[in-house]
N, C-alpha and C. Protein backbone atom coordinates (compact mmCIF):
# COMPACT_ATOMS: atom_id res chain seq x y z
N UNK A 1 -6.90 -19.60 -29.89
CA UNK A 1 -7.53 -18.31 -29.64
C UNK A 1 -6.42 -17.30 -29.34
N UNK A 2 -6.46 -16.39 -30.30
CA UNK A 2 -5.00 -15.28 -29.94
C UNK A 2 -5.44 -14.72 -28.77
N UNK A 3 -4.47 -14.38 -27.69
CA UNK A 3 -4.23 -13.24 -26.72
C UNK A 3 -4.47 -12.17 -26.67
N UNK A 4 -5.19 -11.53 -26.11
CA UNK A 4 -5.74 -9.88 -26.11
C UNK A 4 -4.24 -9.71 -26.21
N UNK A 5 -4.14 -8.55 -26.65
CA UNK A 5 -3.31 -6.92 -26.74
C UNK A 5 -3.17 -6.33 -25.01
N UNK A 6 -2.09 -6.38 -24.62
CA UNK A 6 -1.99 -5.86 -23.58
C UNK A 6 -1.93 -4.24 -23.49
N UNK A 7 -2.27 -3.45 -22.93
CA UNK A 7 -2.72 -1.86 -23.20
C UNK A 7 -1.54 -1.39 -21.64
N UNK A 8 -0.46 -0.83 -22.86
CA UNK A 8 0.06 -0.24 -21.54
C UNK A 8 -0.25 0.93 -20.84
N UNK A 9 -0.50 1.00 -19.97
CA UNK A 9 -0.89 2.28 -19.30
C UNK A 9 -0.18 2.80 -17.75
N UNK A 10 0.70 3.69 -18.37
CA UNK A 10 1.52 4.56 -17.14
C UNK A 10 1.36 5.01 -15.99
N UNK A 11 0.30 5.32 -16.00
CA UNK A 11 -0.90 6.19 -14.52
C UNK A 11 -1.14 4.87 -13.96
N UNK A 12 -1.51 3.78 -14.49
CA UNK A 12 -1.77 2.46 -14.19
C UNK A 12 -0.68 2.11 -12.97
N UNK A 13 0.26 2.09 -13.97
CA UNK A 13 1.66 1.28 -13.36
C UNK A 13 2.30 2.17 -12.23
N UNK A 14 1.73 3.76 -12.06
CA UNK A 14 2.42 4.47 -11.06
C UNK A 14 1.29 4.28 -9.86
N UNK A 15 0.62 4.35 -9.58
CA UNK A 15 -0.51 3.88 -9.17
C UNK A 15 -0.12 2.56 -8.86
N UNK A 16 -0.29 1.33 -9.31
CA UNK A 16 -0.30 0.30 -8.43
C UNK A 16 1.22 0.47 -7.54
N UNK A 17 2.31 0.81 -8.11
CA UNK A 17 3.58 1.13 -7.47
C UNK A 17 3.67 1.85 -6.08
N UNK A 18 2.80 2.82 -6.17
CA UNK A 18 2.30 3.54 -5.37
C UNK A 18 1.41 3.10 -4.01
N UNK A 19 0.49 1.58 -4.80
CA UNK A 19 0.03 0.66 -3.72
C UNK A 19 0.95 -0.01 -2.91
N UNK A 20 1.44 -0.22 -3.87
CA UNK A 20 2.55 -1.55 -3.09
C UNK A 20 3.66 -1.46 -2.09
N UNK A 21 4.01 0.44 -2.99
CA UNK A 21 4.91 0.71 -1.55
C UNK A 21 4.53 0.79 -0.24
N UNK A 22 2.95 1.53 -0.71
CA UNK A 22 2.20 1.84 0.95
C UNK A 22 2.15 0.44 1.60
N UNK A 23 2.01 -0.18 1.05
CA UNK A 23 1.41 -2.32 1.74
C UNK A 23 2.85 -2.13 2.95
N UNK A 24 3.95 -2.30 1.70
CA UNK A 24 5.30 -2.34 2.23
C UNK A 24 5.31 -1.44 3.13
N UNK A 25 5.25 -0.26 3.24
CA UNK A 25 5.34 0.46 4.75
C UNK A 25 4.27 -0.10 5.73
N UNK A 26 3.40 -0.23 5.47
CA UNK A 26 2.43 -1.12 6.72
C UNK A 26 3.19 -2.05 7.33
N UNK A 27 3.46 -3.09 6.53
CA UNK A 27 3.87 -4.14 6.89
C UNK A 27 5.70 -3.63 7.70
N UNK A 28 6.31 -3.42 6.73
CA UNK A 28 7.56 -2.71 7.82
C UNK A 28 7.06 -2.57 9.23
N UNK A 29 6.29 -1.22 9.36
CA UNK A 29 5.63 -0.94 10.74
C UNK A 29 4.98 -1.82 11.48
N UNK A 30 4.30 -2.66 11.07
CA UNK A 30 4.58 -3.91 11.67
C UNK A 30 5.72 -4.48 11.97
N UNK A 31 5.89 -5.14 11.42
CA UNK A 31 7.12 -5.51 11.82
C UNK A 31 7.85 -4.91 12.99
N UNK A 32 7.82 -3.77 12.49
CA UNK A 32 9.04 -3.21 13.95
C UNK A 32 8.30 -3.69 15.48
N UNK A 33 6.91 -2.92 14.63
CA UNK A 33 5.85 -3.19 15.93
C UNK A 33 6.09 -4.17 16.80
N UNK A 34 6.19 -5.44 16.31
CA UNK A 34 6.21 -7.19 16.90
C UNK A 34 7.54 -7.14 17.61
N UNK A 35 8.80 -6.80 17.00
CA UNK A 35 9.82 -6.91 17.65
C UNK A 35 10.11 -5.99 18.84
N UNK A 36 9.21 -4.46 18.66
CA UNK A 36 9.34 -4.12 20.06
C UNK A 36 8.44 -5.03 21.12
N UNK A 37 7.84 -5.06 20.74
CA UNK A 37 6.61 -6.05 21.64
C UNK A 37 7.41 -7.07 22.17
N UNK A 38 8.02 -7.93 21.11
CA UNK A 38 8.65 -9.12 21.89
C UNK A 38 10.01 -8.50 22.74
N UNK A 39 10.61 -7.59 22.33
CA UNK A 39 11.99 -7.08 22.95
C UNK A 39 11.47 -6.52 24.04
N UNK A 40 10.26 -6.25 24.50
CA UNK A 40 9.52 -5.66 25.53
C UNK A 40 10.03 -4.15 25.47
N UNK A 41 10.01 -3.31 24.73
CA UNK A 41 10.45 -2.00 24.40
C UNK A 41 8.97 -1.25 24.14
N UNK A 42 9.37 0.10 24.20
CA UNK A 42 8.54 1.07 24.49
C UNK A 42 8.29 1.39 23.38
N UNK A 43 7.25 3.02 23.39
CA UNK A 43 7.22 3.50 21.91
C UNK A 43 5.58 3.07 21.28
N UNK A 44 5.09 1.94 21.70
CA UNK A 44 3.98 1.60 20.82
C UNK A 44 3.03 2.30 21.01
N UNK A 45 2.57 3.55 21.12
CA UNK A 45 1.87 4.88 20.91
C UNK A 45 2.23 5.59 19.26
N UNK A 46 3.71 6.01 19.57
CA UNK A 46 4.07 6.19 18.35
C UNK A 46 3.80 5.17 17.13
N UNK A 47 4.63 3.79 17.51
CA UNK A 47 4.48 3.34 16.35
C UNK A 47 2.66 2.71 15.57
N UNK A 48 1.95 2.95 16.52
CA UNK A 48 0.56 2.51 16.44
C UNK A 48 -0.16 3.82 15.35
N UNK A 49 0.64 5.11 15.46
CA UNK A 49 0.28 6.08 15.29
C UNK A 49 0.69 6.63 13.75
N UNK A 50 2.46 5.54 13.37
CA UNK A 50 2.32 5.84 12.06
C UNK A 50 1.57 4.70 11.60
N UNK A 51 1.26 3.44 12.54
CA UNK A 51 0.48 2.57 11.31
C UNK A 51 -0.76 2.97 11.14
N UNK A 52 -1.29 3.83 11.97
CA UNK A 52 -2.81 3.94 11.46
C UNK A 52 -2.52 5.19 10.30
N UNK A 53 -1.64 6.04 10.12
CA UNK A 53 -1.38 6.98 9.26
C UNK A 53 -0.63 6.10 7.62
N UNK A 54 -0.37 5.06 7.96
CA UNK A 54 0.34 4.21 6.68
C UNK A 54 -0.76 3.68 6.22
N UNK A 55 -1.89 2.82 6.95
CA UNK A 55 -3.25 2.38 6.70
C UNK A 55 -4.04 3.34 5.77
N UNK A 56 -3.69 4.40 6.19
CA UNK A 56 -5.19 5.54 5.22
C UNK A 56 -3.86 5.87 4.12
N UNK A 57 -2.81 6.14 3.94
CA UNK A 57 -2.11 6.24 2.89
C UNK A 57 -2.09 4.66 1.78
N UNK A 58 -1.78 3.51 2.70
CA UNK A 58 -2.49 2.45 1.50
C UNK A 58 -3.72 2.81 1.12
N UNK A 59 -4.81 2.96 1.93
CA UNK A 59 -6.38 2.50 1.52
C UNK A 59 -6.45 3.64 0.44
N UNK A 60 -5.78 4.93 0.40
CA UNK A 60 -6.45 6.17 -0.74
C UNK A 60 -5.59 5.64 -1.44
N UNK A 61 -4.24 4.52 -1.86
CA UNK A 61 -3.34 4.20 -2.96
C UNK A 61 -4.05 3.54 -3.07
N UNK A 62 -5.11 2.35 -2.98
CA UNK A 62 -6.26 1.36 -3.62
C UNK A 62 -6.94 1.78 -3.95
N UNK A 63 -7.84 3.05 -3.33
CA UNK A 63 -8.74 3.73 -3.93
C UNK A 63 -8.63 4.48 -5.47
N UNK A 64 -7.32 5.33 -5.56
CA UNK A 64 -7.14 5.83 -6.48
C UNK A 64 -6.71 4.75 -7.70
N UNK A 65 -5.92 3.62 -7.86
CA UNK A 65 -5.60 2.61 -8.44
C UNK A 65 -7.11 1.95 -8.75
N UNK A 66 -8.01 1.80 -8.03
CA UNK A 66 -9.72 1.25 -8.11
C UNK A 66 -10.28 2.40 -9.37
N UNK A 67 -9.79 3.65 -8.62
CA UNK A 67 -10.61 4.17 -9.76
C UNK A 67 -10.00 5.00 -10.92
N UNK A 68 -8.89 4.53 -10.90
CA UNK A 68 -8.14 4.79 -12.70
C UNK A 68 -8.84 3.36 -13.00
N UNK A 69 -8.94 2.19 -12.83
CA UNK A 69 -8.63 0.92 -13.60
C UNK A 69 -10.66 0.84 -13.65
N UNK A 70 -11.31 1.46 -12.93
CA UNK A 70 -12.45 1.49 -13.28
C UNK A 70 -12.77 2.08 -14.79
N UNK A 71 -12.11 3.25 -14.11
CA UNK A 71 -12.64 4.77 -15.26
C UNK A 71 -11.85 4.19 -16.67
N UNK A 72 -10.70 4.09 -16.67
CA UNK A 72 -9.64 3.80 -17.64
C UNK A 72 -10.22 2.68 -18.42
N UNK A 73 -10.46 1.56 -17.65
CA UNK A 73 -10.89 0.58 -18.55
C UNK A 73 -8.99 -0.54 -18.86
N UNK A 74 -8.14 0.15 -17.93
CA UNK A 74 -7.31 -0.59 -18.49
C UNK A 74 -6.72 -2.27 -17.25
């Protein structure tokens, strides 16, 4: 059975790129998060404050990636 045709699509690929970096900044911010925690260091106001601001920058990079790959069809 031949292999579909893969359909490249650019908006696609900037878009998920776009997801993945946001993941990656979550997770960074984490990260730091844990090590101040364990280093018993201060700050976790701030840093609580960009993760909830990195959280809604992933969730609208899934959203928008959800709905090119809806609409698009690709």
């Amino acid at each position: 059975m031949p292999r579909p045709e893969a359909k490249l699509c650019f908006p696609k690929q900037q878009l998920l790129d776009a997801f993945l970096q946001a993941v990656h900044e979550v997770v960074e911010l984490q990260d730091q998060q844990m090590t101040h925690f364990v280093e018993g260091g201060g700050g976790f106001e701030r840093i609580d404050l960009a993760i909830e601001a990195a959280r809604k920058k992933r969730d609208t990079a899934r959203r928008l990636y959800v709905l090119h790959f809806t609409a698009d069809g690709c």
